[in-house]
N, C-alpha and C. Protein backbone atom coordinates (compact mmCIF):
# COMPACT_ATOMS: atom_id res chain seq x y z
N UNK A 1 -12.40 -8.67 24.74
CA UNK A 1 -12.01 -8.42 23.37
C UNK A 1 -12.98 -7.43 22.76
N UNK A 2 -12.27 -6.39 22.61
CA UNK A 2 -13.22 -5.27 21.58
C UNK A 2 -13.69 -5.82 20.14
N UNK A 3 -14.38 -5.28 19.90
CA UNK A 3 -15.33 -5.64 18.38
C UNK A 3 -14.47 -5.06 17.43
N UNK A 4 -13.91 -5.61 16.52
CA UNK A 4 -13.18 -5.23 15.17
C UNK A 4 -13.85 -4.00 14.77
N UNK A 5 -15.37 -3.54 14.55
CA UNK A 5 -15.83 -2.11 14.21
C UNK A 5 -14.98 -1.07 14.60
N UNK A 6 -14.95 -1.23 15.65
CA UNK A 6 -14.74 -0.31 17.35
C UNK A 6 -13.20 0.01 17.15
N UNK A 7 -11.91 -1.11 16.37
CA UNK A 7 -10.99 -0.86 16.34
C UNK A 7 -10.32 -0.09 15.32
N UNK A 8 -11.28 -0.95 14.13
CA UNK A 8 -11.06 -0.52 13.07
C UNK A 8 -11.45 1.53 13.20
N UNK A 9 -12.30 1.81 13.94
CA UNK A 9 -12.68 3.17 13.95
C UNK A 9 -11.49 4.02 14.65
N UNK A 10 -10.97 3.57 16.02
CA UNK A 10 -10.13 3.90 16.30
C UNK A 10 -8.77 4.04 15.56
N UNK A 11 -8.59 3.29 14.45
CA UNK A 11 -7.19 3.68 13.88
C UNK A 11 -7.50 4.53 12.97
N UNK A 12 -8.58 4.64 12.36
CA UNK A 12 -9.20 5.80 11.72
C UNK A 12 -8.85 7.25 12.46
N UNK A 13 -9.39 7.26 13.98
CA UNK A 13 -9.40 7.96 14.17
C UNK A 13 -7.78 8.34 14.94
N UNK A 14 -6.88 7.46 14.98
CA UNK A 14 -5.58 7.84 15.46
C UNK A 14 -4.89 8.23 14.37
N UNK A 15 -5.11 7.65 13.66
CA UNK A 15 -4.14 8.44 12.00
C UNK A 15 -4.25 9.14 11.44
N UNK A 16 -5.42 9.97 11.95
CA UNK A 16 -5.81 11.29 11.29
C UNK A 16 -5.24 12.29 13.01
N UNK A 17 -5.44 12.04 13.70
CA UNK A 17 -4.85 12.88 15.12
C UNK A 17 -2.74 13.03 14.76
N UNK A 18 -2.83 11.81 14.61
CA UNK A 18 -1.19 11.88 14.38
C UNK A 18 -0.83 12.63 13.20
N UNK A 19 -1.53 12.41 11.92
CA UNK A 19 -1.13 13.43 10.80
C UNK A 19 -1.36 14.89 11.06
N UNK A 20 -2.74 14.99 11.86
CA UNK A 20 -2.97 16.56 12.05
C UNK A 20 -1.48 16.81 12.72
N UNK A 21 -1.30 15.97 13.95
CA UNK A 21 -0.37 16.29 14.94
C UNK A 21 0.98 17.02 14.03
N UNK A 22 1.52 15.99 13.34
CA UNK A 22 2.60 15.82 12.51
C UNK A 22 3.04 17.31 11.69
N UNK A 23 1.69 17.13 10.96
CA UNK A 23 1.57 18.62 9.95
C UNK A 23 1.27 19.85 10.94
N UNK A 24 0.61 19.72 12.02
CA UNK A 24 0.35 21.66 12.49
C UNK A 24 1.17 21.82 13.76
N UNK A 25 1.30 20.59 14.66
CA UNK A 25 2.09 20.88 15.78
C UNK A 25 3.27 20.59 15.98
N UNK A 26 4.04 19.51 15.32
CA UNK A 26 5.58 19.19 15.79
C UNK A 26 6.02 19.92 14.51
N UNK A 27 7.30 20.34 15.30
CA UNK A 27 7.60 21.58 14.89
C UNK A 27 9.20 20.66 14.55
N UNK A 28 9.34 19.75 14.23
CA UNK A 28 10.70 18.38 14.31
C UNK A 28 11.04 18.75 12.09
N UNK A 29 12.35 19.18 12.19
CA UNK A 29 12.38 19.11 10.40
C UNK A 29 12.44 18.05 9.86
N UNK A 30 12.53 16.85 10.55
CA UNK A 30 12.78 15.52 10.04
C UNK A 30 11.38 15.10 9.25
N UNK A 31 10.51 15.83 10.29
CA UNK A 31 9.15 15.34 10.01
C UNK A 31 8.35 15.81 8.39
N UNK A 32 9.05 16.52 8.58
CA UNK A 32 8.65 17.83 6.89
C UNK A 32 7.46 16.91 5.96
N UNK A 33 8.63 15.84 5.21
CA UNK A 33 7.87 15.03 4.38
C UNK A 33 7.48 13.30 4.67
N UNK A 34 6.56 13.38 5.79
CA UNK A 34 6.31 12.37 6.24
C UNK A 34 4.63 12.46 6.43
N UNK A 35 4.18 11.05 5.52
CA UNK A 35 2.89 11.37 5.53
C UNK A 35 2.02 9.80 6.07
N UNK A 36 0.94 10.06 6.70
CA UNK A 36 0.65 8.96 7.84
C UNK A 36 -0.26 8.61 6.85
N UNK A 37 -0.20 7.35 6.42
CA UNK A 37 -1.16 6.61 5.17
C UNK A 37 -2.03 5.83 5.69
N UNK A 38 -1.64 4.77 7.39
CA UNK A 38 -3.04 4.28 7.55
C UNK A 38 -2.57 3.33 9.31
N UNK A 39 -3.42 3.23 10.13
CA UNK A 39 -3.11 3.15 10.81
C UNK A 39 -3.90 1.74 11.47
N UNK A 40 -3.56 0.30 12.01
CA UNK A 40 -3.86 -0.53 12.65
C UNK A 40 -4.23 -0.98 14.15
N UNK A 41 -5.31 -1.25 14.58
CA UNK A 41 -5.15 -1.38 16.32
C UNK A 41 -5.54 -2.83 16.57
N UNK A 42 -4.79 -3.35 17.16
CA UNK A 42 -5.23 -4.70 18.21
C UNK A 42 -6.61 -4.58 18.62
N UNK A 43 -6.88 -6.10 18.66
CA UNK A 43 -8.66 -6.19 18.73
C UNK A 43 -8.41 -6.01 20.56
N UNK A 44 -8.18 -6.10 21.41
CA UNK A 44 -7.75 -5.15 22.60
C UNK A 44 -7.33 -3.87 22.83
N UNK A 45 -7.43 -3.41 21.95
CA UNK A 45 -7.13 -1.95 21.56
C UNK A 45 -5.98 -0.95 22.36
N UNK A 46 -5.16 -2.24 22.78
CA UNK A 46 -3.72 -1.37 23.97
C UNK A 46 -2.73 -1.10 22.80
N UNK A 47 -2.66 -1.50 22.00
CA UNK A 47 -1.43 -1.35 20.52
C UNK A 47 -1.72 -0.74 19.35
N UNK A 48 -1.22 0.49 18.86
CA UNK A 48 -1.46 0.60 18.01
C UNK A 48 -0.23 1.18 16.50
N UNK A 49 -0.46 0.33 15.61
CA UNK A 49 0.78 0.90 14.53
C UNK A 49 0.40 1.14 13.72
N UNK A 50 1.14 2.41 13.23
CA UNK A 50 0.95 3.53 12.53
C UNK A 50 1.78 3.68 11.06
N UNK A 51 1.34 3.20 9.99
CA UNK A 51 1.84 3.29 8.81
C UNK A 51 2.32 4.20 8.15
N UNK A 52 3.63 4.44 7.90
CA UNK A 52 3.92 6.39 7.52
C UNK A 52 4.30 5.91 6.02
N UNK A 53 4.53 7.01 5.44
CA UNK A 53 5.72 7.44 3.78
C UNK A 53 6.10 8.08 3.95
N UNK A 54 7.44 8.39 3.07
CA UNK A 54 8.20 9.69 3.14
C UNK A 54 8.86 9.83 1.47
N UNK A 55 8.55 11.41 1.50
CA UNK A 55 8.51 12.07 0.10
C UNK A 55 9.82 12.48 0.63
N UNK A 56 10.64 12.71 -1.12
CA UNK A 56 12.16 13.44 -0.82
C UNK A 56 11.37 15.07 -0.98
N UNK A 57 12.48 15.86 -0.86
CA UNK A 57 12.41 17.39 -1.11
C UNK A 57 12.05 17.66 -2.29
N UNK A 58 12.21 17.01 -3.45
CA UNK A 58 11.91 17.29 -4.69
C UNK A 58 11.33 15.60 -5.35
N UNK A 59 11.17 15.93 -6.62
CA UNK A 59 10.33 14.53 -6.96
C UNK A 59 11.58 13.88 -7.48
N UNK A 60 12.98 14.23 -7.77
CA UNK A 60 14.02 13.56 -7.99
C UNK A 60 15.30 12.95 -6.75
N UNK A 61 15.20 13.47 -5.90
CA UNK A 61 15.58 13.20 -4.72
C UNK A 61 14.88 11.70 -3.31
N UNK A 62 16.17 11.02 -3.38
CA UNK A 62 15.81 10.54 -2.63
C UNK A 62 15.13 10.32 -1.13
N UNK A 63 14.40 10.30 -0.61
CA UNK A 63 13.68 10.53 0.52
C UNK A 63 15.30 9.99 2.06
N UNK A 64 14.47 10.72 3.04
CA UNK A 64 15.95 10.14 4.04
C UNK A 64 14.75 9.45 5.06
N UNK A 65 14.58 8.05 4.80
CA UNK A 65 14.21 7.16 5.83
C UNK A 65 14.43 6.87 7.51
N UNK A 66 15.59 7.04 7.09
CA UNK A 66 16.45 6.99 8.86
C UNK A 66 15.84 8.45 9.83
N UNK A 67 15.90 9.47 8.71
CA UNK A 67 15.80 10.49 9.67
C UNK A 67 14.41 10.51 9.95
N UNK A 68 13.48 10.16 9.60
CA UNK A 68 12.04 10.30 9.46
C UNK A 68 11.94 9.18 10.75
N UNK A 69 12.47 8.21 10.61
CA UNK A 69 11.94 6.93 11.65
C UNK A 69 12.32 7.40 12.95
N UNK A 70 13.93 8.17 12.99
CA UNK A 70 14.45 8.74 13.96
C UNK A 70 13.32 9.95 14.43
N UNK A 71 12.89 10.93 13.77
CA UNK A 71 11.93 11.82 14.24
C UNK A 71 10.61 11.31 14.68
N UNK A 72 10.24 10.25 14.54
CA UNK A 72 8.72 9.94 14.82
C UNK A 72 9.29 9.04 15.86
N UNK A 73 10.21 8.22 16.56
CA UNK A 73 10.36 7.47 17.61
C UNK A 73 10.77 9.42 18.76
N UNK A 74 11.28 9.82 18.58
CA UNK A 74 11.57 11.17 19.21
C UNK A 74 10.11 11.96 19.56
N UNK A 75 9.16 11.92 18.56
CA UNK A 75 7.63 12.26 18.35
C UNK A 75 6.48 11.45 19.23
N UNK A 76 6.75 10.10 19.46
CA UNK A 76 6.28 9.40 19.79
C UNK A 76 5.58 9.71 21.09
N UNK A 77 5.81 10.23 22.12
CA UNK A 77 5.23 10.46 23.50
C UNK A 77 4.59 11.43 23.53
N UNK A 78 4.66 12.43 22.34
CA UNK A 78 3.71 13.43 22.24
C UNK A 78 2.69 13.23 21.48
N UNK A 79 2.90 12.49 20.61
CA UNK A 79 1.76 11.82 20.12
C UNK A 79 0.70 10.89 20.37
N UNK A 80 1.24 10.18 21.31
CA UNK A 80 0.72 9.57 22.10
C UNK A 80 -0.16 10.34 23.38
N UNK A 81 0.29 11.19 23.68
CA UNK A 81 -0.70 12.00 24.42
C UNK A 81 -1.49 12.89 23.48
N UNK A 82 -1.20 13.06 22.61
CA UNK A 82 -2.49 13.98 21.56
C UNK A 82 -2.99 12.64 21.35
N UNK A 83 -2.96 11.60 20.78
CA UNK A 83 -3.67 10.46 20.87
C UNK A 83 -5.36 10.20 22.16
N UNK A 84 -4.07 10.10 23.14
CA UNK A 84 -5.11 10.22 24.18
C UNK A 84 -6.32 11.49 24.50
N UNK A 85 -5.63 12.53 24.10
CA UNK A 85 -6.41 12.97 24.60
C UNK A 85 -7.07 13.58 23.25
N UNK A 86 -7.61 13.07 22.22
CA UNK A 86 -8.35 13.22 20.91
C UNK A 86 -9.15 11.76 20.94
N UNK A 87 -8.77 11.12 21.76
CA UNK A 87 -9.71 9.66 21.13
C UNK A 87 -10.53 9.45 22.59
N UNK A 88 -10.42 10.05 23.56
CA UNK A 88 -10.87 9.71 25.18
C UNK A 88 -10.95 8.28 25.18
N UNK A 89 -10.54 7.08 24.68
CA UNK A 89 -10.53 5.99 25.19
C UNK A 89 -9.69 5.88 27.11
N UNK A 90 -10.30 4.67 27.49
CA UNK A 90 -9.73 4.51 28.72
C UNK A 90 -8.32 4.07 28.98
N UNK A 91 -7.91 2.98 28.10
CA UNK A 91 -6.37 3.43 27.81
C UNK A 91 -5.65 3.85 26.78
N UNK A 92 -5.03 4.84 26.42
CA UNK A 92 -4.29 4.70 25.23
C UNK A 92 -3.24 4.15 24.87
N UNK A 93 -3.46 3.54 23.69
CA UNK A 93 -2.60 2.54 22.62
C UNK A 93 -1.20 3.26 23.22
N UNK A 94 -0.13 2.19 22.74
CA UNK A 94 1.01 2.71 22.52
C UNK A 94 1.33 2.73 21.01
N UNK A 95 2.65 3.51 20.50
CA UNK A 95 2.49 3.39 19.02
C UNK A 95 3.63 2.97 18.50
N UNK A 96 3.39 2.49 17.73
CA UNK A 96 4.69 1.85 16.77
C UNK A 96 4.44 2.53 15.69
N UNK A 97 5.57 2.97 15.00
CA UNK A 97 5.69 3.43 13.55
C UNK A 97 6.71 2.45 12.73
N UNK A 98 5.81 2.07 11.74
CA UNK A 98 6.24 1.26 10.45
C UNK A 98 6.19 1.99 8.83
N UNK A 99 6.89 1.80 8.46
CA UNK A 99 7.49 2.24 7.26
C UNK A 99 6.45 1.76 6.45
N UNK A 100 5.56 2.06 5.38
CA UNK A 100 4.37 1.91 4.30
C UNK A 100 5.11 0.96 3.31
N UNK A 101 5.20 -0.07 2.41
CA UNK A 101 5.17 -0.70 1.67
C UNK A 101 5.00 -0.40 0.46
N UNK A 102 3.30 -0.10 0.24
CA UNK A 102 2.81 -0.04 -0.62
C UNK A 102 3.59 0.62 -1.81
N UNK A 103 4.04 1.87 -1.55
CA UNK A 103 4.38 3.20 -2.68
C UNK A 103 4.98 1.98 -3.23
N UNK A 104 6.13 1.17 -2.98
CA UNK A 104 7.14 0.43 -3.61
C UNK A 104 6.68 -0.66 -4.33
N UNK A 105 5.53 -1.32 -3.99
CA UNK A 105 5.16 -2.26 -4.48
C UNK A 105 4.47 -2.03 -5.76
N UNK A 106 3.46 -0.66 -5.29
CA UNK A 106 2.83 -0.30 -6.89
C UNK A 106 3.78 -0.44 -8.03
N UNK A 107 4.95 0.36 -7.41
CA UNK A 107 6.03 0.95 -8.37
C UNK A 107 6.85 -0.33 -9.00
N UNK A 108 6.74 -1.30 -8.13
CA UNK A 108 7.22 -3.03 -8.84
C UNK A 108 6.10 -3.20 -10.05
N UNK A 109 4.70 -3.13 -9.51
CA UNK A 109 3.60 -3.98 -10.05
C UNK A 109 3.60 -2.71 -11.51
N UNK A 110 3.76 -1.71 -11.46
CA UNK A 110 3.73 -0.76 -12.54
C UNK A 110 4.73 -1.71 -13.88
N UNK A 111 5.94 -1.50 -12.93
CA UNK A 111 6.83 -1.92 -13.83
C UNK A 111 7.05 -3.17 -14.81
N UNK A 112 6.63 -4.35 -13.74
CA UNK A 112 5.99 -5.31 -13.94
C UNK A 112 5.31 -5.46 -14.88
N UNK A 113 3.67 -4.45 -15.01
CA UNK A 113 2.92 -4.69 -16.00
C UNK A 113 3.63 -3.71 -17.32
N UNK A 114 4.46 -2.75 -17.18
CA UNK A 114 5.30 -1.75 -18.37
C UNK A 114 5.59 -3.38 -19.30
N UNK A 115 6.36 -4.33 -18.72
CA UNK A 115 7.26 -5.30 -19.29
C UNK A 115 6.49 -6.08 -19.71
N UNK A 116 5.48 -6.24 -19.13
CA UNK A 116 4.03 -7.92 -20.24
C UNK A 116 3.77 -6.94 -21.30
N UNK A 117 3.52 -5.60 -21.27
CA UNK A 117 2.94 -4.91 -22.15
C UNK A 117 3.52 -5.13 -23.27
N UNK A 118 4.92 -4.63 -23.18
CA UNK A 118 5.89 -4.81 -24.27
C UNK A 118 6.26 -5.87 -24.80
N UNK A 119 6.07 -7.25 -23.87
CA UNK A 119 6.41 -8.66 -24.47
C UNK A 119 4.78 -8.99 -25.32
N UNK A 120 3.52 -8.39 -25.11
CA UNK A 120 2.34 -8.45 -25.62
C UNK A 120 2.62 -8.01 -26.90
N UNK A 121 3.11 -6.60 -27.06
CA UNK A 121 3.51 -6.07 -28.23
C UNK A 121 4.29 -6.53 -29.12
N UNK A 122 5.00 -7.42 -28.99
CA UNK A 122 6.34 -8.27 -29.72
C UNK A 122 5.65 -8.92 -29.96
N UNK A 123 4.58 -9.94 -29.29
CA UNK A 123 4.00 -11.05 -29.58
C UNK A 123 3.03 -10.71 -30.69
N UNK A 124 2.39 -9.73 -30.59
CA UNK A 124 1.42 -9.29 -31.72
C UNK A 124 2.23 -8.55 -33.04
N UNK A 125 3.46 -8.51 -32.72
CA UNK A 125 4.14 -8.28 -34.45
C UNK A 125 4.55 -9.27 -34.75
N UNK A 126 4.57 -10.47 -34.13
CA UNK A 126 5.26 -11.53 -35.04
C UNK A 126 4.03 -12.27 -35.20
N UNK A 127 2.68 -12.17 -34.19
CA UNK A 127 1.74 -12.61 -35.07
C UNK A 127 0.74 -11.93 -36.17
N UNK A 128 1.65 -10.98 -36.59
CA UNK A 128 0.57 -10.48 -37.83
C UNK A 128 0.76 -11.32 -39.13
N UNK A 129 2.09 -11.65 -39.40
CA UNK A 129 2.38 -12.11 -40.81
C UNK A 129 2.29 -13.50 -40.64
N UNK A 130 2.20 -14.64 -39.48
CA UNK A 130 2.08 -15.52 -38.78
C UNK A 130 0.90 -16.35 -39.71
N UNK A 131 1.03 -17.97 -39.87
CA UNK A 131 -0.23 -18.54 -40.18
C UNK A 131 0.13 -19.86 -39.74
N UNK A 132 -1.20 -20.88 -39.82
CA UNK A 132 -1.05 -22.04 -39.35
C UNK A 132 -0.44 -23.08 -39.07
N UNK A 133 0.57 -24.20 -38.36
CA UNK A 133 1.38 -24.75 -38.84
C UNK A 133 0.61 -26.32 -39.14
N UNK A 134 -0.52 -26.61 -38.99
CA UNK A 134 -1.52 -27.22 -39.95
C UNK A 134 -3.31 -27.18 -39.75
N UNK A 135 -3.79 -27.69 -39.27
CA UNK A 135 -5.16 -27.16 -39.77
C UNK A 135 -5.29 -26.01 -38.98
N UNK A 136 -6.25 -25.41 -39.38
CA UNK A 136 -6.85 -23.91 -38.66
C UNK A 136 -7.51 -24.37 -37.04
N UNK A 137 -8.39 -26.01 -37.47
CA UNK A 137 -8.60 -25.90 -36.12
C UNK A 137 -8.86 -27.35 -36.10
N UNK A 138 -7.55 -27.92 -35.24
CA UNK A 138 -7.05 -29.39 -35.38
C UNK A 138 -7.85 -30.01 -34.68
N UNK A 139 -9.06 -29.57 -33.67
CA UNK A 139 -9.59 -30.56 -32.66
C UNK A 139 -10.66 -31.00 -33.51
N UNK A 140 -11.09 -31.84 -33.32
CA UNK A 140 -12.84 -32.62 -34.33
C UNK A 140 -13.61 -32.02 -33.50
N UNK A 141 -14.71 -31.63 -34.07
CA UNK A 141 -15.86 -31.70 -33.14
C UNK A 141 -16.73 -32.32 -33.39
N UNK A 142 -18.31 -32.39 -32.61
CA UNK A 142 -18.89 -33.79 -32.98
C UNK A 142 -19.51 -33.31 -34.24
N UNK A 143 -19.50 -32.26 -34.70
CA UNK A 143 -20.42 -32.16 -36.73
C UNK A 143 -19.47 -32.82 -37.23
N UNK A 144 -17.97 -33.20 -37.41
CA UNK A 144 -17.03 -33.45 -38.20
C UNK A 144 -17.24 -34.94 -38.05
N UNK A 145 -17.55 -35.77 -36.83
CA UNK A 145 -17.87 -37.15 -36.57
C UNK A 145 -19.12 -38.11 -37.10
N UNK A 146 -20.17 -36.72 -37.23
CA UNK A 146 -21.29 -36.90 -38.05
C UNK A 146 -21.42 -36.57 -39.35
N UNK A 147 -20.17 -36.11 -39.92
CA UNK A 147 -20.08 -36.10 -41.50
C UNK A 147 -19.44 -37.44 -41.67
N UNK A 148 -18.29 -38.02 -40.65
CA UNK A 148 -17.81 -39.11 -40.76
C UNK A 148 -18.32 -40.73 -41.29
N UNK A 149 -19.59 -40.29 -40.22
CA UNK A 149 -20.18 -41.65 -40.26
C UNK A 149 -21.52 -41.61 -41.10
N UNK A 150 -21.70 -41.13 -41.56
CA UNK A 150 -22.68 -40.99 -43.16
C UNK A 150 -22.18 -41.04 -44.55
């Protein structure tokens, strides 16, 4: 079993070989807007998967998923040998490509917090004109127990 350092370095260093790869050598149009965000290896270091995104053509356009997954399984054996032969390990990983998460999730958690914001904001106009519905501050504390008993 390899040392987590050792692996963790290696996907460092495979996800930057595959993006170079991606952007200067495959010459695939699918690949255009596909960008390698972060990459994982088995603490045996024979596996390795490769986290991508994909941007549309414009910032209003939808991105084409299929074709991107389709170009990087097509990509795959060449990358895998630029792999190998950029990392000189004794065997090289094989690779899986997985689709990134994240972009989507921010874009939930954004939205998410857009909507407390605005229910915060409602809450603070109806508590401006707002006042007690009886004492200011109903709990006793112990000075109020010691005014009691004197």
């Amino acid at each position: 079993m390899a040392d987590q350092a050792r692996a963790r370095r290696l996907a460092k260093r495979i996800s930057s070989i595959v993006a170079t790869a991606i952007e200067y050598e495959i010459k695939d149009p699918r690949l255009r807007f596909v960008t390698i965000t972060d990459a994982k290896v088995t603490g045996d270091l024979r596996e390795a998967t490769v986290f991508y995104t994909v941007m549309g053509e414009t910032l209003d356009a939808e991105p084409d998923y299929a074709e991107a997954a389709a170009g990087l399984k097509a990509a795959a054996g060449i990358l895998r040998s630029k792999v190998g032969a950029g990392t000189g390990v004794k065997f090289t990983p094989t690779l899986a490509f997985k689709q990134d998460t994240v972009p989507e999730a921010a874009r939930e958690m954004d939205e998410l917090l857009t909507k407390a914001r605005a229910v915060d904001a409602r809450v603070a106009q109806v508590a401006v004109g707002a006042s007690y519905a009886g004492d200011e501050d109903p709990y006793k504390s112990d000075e109020d127990e010691d005014d009691d008993e004197a």
